[in-house]
Protein backbone atom coordinates (compact mmCIF):
# COMPACT_ATOMS: atom_id res chain seq x y z
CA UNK A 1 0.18 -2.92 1.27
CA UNK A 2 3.19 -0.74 1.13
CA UNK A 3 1.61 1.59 -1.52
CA UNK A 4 -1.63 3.14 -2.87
CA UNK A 5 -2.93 5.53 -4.80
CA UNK A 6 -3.82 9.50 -4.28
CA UNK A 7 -6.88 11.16 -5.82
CA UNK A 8 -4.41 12.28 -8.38
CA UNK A 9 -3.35 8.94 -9.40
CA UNK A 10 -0.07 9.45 -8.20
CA UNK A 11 1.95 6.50 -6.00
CA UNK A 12 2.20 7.26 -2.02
CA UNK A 13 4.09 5.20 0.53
CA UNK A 14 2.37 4.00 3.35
CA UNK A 15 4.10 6.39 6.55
CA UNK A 16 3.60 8.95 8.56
CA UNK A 17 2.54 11.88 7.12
CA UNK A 18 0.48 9.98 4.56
CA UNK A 19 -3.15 10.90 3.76
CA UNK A 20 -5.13 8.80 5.93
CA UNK A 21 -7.17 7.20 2.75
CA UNK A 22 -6.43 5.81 -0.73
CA UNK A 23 -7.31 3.64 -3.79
CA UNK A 24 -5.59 0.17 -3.89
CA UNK A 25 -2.88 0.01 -7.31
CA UNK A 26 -4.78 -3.58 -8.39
CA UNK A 27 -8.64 -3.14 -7.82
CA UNK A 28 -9.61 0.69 -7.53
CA UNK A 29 -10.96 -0.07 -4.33
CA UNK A 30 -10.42 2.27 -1.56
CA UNK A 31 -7.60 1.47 0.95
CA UNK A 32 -7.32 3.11 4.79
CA UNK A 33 -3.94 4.01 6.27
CA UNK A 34 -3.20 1.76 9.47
CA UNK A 35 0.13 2.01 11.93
CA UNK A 36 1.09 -0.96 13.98
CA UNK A 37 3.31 -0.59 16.95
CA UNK A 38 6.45 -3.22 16.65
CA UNK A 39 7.74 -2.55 20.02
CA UNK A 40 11.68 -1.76 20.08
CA UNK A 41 11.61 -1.96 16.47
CA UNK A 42 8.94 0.97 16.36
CA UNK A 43 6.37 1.59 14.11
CA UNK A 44 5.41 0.19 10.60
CA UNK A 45 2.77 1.77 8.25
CA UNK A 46 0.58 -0.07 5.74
CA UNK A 47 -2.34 0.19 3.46
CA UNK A 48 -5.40 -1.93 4.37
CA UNK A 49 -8.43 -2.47 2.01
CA UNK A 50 -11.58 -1.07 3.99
CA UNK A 51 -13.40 -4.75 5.52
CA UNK A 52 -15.37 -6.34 3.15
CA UNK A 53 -14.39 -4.99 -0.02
CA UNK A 54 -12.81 -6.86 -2.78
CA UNK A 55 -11.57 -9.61 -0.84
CA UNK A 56 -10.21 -11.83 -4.42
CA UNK A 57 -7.83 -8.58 -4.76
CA UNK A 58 -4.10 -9.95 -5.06
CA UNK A 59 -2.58 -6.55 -3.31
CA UNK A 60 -4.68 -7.27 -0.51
CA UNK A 61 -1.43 -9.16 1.51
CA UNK A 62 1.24 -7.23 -0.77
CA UNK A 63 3.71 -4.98 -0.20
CA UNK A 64 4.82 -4.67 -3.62
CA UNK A 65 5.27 -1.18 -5.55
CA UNK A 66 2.30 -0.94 -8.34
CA UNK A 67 3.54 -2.23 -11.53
CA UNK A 68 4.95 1.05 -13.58
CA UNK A 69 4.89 3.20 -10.30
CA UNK A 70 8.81 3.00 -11.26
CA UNK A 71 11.99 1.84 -13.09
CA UNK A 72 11.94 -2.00 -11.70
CA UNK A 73 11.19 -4.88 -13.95
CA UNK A 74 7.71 -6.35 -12.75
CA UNK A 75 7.40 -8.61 -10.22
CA UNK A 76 11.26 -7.67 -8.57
CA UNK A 77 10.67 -7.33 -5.24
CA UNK A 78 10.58 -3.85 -3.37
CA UNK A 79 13.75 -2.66 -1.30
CA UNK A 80 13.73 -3.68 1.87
CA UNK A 81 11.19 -6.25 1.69
């Protein structure tokens, strides 16, 4: 997942910098911030549900921005994805 959720509520983009955990947008459940290496292309940051939990969630192979987190009809795809 591109995006979560802070303690606050609040959208945060997967990246460096981010806090290291959050709440997934769909199921509440919490989320841990991982960083793959993509050789020349460098490094990509993403949201992962902890294992185990809520495995039916639909954000868990999403990068899509949480429905209302901003100005885009639902279901239009992020930028850049």
């Amino acid at each position: 997942m591109k995006y979560a959720l802070d303690k606050s509520g609040q959208v945060i983009e997967a990246g460096e910098g981010s806090p290291t955990q959050g709440h997934c947008p769909q199921c509440g459940a919490p989320v841990i911030l991982r960083r793959r290496n993509n050789g020349k292309r460098g490094v990509t940051y993403f949201w992962r549900h902890q294992d185990g939990l809520n495995l039916d969630c639909p954000a868990r192979f999403s990068a899509a921005r949480p429905a209302g987190a901003d100005d885009r009809p639902e279901g239009e795809p992020a930028e850049g994805t």
